[in-house]
C-alpha atoms as a PDB file:
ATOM      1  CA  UNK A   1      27.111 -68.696   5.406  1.00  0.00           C
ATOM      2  CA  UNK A   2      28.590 -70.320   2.328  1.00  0.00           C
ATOM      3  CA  UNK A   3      31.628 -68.945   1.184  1.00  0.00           C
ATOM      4  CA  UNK A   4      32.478 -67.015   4.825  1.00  0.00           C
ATOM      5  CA  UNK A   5      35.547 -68.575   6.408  1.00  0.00           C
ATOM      6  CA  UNK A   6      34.103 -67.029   9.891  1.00  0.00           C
ATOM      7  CA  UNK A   7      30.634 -66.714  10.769  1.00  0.00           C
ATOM      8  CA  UNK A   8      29.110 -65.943  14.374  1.00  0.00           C
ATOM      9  CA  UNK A   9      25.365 -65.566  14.515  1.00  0.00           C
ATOM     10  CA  UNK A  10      23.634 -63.716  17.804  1.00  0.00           C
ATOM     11  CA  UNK A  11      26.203 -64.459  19.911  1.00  0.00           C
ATOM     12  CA  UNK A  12      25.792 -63.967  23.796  1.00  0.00           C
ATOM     13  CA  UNK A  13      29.151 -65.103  26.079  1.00  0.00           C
ATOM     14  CA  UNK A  14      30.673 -64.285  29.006  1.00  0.00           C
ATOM     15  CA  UNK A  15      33.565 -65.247  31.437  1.00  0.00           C
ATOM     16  CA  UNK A  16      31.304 -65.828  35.103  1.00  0.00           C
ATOM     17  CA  UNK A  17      27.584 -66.867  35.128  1.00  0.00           C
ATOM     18  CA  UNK A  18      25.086 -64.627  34.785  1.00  0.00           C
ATOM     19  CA  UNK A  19      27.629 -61.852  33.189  1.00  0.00           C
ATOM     20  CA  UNK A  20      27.354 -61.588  29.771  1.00  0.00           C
ATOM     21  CA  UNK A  21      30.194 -59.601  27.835  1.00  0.00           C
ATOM     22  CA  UNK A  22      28.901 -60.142  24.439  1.00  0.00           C
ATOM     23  CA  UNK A  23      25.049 -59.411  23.491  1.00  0.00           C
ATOM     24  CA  UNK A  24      23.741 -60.597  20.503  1.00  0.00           C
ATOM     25  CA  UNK A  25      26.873 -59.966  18.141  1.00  0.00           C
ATOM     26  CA  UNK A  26      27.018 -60.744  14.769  1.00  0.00           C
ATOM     27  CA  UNK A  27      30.019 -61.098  12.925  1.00  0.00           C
ATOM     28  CA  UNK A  28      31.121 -62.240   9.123  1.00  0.00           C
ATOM     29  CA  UNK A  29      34.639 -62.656   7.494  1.00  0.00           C
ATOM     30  CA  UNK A  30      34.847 -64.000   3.843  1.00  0.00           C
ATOM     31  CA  UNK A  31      37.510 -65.350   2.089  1.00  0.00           C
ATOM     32  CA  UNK A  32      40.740 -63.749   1.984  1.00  0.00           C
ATOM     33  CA  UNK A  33      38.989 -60.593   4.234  1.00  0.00           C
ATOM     34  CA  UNK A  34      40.458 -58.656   6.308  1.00  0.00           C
ATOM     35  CA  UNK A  35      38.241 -57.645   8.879  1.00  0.00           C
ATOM     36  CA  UNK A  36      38.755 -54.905  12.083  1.00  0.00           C
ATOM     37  CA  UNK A  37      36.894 -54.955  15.142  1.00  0.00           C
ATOM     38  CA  UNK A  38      37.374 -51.371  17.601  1.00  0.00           C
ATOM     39  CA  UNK A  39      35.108 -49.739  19.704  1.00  0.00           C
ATOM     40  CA  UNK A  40      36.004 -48.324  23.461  1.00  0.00           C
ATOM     41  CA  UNK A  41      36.882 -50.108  26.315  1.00  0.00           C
ATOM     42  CA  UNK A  42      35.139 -52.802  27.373  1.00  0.00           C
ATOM     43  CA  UNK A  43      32.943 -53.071  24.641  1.00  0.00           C
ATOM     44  CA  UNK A  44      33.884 -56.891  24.290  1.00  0.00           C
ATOM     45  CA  UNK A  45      36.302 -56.801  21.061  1.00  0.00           C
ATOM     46  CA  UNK A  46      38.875 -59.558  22.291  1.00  0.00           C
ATOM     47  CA  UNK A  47      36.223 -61.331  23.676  1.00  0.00           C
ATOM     48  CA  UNK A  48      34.814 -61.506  20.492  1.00  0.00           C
ATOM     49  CA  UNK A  49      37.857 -62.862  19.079  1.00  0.00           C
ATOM     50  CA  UNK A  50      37.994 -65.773  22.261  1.00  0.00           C
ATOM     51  CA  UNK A  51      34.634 -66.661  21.336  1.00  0.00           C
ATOM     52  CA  UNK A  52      35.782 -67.537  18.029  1.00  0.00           C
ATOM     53  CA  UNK A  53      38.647 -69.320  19.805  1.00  0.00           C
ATOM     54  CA  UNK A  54      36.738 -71.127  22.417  1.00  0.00           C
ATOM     55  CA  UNK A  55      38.297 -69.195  24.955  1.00  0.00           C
ATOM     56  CA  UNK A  56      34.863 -68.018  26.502  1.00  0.00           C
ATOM     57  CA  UNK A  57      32.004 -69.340  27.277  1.00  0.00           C
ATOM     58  CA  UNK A  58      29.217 -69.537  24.712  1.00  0.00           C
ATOM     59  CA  UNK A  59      25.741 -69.408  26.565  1.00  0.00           C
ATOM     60  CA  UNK A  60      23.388 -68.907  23.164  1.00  0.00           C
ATOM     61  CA  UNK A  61      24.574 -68.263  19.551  1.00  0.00           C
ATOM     62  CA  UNK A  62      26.295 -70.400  16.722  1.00  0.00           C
ATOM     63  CA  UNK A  63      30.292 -69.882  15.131  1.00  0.00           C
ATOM     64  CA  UNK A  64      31.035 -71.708  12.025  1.00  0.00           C
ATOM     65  CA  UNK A  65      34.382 -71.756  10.212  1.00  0.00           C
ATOM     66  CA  UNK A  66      34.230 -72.716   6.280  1.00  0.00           C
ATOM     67  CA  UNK A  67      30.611 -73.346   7.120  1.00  0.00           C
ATOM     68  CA  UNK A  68      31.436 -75.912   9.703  1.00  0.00           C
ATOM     69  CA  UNK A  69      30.376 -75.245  13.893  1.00  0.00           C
ATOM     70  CA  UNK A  70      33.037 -75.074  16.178  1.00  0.00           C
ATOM     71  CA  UNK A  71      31.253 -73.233  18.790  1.00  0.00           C
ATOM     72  CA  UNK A  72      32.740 -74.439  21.753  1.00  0.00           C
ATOM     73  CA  UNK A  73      35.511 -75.797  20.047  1.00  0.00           C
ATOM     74  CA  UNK A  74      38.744 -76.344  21.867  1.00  0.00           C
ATOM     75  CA  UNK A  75      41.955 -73.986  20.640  1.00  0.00           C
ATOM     76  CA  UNK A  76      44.277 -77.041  19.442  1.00  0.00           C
ATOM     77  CA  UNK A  77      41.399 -78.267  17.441  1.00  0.00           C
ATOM     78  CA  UNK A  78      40.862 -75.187  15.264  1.00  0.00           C
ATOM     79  CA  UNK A  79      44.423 -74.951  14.976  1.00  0.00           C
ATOM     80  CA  UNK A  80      44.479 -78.066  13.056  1.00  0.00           C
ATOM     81  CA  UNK A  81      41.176 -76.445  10.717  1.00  0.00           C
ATOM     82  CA  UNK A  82      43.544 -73.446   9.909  1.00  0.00           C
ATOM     83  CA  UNK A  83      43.002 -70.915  12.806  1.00  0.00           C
ATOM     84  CA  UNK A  84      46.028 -68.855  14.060  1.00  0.00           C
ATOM     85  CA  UNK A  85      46.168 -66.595  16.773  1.00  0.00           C
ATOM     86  CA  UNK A  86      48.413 -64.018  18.027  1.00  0.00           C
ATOM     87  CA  UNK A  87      47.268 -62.870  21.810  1.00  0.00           C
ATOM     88  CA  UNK A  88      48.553 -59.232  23.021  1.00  0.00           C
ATOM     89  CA  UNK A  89      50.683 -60.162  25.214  1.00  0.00           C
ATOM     90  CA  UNK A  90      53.003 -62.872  26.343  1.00  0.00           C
ATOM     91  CA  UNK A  91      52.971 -63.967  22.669  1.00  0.00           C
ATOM     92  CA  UNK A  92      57.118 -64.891  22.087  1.00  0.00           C
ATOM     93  CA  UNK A  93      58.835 -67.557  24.468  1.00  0.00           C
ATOM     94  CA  UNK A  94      61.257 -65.095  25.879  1.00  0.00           C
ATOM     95  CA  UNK A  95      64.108 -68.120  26.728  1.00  0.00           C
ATOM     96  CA  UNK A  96      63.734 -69.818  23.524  1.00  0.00           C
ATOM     97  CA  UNK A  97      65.712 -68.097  19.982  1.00  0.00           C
ATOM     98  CA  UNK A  98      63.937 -66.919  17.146  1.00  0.00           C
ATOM     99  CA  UNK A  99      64.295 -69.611  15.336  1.00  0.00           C
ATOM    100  CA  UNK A 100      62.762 -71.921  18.780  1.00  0.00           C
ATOM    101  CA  UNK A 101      59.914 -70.003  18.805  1.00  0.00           C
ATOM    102  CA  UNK A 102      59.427 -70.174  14.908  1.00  0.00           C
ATOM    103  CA  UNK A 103      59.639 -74.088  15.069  1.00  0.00           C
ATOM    104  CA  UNK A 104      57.110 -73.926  17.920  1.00  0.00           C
ATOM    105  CA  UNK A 105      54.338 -73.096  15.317  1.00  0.00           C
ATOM    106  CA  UNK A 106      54.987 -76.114  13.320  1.00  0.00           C
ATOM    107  CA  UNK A 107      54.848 -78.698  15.962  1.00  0.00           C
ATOM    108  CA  UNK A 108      51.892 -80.325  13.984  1.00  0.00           C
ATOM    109  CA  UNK A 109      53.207 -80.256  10.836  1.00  0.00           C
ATOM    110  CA  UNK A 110      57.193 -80.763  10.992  1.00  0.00           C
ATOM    111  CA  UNK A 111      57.128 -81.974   7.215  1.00  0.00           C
ATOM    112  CA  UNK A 112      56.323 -77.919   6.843  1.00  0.00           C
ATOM    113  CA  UNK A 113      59.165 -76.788   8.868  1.00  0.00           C
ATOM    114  CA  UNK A 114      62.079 -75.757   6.185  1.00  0.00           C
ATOM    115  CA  UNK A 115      59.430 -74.342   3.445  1.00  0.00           C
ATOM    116  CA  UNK A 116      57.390 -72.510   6.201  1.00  0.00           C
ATOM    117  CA  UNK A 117      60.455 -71.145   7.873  1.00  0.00           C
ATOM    118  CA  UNK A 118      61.411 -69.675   4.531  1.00  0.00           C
ATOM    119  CA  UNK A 119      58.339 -68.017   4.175  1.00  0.00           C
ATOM    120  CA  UNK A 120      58.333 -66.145   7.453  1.00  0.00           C
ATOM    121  CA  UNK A 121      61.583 -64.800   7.100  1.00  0.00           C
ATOM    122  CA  UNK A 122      60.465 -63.704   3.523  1.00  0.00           C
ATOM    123  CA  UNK A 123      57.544 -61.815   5.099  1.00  0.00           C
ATOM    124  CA  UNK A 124      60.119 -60.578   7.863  1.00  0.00           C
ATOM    125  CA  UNK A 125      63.668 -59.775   7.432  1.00  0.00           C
ATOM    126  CA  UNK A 126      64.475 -58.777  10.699  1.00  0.00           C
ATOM    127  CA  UNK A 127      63.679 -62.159  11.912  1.00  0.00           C
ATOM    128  CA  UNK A 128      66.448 -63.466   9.714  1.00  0.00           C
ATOM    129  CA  UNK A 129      68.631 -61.718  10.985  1.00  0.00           C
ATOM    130  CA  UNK A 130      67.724 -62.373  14.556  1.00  0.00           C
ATOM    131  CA  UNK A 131      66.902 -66.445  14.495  1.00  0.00           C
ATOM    132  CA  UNK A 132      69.904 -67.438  16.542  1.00  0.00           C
ATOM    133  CA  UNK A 133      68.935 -64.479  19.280  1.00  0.00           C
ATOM    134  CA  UNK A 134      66.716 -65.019  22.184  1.00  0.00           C
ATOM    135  CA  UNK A 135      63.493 -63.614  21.598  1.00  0.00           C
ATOM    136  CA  UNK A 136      63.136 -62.045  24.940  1.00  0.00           C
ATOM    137  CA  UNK A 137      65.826 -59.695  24.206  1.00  0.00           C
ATOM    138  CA  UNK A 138      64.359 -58.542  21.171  1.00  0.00           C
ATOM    139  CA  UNK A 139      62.422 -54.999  20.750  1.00  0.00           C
ATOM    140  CA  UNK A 140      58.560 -54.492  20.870  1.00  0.00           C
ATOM    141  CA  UNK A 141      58.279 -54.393  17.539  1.00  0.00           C
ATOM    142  CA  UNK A 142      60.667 -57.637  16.448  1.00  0.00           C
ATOM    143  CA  UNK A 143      58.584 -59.805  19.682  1.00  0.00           C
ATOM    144  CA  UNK A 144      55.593 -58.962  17.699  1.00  0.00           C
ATOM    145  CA  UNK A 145      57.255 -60.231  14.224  1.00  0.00           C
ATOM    146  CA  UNK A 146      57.829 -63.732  15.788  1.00  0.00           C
ATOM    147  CA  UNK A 147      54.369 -63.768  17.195  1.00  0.00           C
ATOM    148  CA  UNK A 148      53.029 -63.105  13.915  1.00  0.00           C
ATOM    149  CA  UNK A 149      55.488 -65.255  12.209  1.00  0.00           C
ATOM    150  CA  UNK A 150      55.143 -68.468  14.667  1.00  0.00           C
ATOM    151  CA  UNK A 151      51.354 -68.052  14.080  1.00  0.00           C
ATOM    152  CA  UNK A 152      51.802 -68.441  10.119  1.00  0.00           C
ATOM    153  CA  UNK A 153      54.159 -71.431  10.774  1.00  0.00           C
ATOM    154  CA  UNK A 154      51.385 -73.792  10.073  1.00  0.00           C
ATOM    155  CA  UNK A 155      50.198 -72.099   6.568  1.00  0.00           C
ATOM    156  CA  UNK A 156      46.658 -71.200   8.281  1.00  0.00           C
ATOM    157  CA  UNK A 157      43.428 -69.557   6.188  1.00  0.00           C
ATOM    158  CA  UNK A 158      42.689 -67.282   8.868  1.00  0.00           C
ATOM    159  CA  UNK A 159      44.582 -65.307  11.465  1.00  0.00           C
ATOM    160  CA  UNK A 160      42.997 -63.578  14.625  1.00  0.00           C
ATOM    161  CA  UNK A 161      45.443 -60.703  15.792  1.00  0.00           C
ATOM    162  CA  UNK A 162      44.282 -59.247  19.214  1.00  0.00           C
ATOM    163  CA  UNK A 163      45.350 -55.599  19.499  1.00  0.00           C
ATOM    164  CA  UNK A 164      48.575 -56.034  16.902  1.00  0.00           C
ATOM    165  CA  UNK A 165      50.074 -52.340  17.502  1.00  0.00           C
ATOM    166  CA  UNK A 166      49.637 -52.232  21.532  1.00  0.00           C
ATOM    167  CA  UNK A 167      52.610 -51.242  23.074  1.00  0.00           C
ATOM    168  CA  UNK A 168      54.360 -49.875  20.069  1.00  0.00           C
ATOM    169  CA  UNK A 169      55.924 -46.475  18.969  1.00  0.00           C
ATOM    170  CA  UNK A 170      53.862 -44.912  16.295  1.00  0.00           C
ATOM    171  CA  UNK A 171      56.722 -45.709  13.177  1.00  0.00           C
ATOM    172  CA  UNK A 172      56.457 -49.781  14.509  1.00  0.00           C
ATOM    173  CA  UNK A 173      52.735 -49.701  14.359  1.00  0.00           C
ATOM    174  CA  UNK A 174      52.784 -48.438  10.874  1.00  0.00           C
ATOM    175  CA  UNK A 175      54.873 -51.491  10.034  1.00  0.00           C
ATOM    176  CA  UNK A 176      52.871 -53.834  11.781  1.00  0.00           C
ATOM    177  CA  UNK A 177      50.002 -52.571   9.939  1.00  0.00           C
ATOM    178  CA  UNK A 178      51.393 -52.651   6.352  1.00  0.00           C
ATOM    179  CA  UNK A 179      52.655 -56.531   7.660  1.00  0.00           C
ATOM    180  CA  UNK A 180      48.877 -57.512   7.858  1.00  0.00           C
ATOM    181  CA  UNK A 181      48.408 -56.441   4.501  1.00  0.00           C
ATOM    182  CA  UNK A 182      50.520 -58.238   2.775  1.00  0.00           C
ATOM    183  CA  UNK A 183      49.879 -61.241   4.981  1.00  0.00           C
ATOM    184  CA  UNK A 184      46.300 -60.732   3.813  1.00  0.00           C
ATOM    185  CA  UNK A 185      47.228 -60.202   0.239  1.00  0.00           C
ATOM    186  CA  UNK A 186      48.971 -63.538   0.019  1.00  0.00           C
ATOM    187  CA  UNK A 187      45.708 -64.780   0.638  1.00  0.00           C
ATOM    188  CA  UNK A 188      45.288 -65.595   4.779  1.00  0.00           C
ATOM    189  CA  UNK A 189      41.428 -63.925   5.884  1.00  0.00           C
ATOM    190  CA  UNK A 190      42.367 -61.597   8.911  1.00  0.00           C
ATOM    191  CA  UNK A 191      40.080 -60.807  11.692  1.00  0.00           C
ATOM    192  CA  UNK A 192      42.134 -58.057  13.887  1.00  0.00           C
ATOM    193  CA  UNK A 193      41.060 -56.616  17.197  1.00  0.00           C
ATOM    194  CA  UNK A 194      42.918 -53.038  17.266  1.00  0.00           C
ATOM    195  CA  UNK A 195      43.237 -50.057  19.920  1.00  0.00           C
ATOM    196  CA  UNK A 196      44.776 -47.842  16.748  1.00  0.00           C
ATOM    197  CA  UNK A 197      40.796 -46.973  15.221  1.00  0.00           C
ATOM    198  CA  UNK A 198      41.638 -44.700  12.773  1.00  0.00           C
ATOM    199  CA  UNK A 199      44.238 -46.569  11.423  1.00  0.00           C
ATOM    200  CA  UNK A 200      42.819 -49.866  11.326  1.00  0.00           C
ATOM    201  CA  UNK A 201      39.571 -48.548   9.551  1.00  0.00           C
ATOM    202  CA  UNK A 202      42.562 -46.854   6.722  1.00  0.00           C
ATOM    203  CA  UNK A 203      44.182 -51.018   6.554  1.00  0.00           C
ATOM    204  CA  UNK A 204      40.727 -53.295   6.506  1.00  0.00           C
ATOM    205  CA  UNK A 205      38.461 -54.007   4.068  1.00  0.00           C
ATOM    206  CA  UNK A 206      35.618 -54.165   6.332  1.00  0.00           C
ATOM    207  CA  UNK A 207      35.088 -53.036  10.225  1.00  0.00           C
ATOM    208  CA  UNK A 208      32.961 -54.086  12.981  1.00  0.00           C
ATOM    209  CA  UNK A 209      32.105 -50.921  15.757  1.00  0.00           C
ATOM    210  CA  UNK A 210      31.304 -52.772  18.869  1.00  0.00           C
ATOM    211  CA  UNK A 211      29.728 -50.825  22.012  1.00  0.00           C
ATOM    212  CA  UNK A 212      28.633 -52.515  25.336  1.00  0.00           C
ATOM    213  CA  UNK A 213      28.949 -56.020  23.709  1.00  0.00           C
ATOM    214  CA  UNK A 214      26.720 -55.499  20.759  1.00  0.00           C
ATOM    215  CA  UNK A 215      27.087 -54.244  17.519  1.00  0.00           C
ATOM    216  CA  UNK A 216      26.924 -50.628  17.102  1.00  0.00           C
ATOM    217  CA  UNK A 217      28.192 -49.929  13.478  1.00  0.00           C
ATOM    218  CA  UNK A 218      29.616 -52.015   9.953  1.00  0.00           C
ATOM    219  CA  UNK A 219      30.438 -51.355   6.721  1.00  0.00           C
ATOM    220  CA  UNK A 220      33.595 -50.886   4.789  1.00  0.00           C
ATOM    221  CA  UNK A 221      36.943 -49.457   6.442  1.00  0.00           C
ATOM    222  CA  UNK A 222      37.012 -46.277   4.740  1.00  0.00           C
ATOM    223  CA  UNK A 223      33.090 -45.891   4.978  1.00  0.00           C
ATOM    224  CA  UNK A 224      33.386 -45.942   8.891  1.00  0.00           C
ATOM    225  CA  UNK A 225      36.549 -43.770   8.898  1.00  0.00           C
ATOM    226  CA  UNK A 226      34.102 -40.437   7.164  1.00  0.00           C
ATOM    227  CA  UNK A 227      31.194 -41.799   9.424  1.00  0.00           C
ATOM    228  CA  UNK A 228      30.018 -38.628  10.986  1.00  0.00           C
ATOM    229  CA  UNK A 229      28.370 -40.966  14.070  1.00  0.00           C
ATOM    230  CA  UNK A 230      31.652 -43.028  14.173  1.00  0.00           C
ATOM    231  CA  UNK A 231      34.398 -40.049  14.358  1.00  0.00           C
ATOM    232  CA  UNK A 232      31.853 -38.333  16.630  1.00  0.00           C
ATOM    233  CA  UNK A 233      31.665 -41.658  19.458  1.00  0.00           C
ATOM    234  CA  UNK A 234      34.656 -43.627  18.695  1.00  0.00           C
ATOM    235  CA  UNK A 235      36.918 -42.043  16.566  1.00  0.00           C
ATOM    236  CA  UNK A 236      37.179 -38.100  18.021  1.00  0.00           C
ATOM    237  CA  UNK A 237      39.616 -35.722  16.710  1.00  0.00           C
ATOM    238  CA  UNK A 238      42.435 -38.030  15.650  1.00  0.00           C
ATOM    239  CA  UNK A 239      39.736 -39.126  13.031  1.00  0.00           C
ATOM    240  CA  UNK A 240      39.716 -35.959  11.695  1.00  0.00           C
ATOM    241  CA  UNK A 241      43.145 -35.319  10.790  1.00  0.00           C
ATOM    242  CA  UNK A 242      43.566 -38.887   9.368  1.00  0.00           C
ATOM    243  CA  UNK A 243      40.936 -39.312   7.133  1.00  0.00           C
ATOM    244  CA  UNK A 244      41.598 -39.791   3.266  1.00  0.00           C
END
């Protein structure tokens, strides 16, 4: 556990009694990882990610962050440990500007505001450009820039992106992709839920295959991506063509 910023051991959750959504899973992300979780539909991915979040309930299993528990742990207080999180949807306060909803993410640190504000911008241009424009008039792409950039407001170690490209033409998922890299390279872990398999497995250092709320698969991105078992149950054709 020492030295993993996450860390869930045999966890077992679910959202009703006596319905469990995740089985047993097992899940590590170091230091300055970036880490992808796919598998099909309804295998449990962004529940994985609430679990971490506290947004489920935990009925057996253990999460530590920087070998600390917070299973259980409410979302405000793992904000304040580091944790961002950008949902799928409903992510931007559609009334409030760009700038609003940028502030928004530093409401527990407004010492942080000016230097923090300069770095999201940095990491997103278009969002310069657009901080005196309400965010729900903005594209599909831009929303999901000041989701991403209100979430990195408060300088966090880790970032939990649920399903980043949803919604998006293929050219904007590209860029939301390359985004999360260089997010990750300036040093934030990433755990990222994603519908895009192929393309996620090409961005992460590491992937998790889930199936039926356990895990089916891990290893390195571009290990799963030539998987024969992987392209063959979760990846299909697509795989095929994208593989490098």
């Amino acid at each position: 556990m020492a030295g993993n910023m996450i860390d869930l051991r045999e966890v077992t959750a679910g959202y009703v009694p006596e319905v469990d959504i995740l089985n047993g899973c097992d899940l590590t992300v170091a230091e300055g990882e970036f880490v992808g979780i796919i598998g099909p539909n309804g295998a449990g991915k962004s529940t994985l990610l609430k679990a971490v979040l506290g947004l489920v309930n935990i009925r057996s299993g253990r999460v530590h962050l920087k070998g600390e528990e917070i299973t259980g742990m409410k979302p405000y207080e793992l904000v304040a440990r580091g944790v961002a999180f950008v949902p799928q949807t409903r992510n931007v306060f559609p009334s409030l500007t760009v700038r609003e909803n940028l502030e928004m993410g530093c409401f527990l640190r407004p010492d942080l505001l000016d230097e923090r504000l300069d770095y999201s911008v940095t990491m997103f241009p278009r969002l310069g450009e657009r901080l005196d424009q309400r965010a729900g008039s903005l594209s599909g792409g831009e929303r999901q820039m000041v989701a991403m950039g209100r979430a990195l407001m408060l300088e966090p170690t880790v970032l939990l992106l649920d399903e980043p490209s949803a919604g998006l033409a293929p050219a904007l998922q590209d860029q939301v992709f390359i985004q999360c890299k260089q997010i990750n390279e300036s040093g934030v872990a990433i755990l990222m839920v994603e519908q895009n398999a192929s393309r996620c497995l090409q961005v992460v250092d590491r992937g998790y295959v889930l199936d039926q709320g356990r895990n089916a698969y891990t290893g390195a991105g571009r290990d799963l991506l030539k998987d024969p078992k992987v392209i063959e149950l979760y990846l299909g054709t697509l795989a095929k063509s994208t593989r490098r």
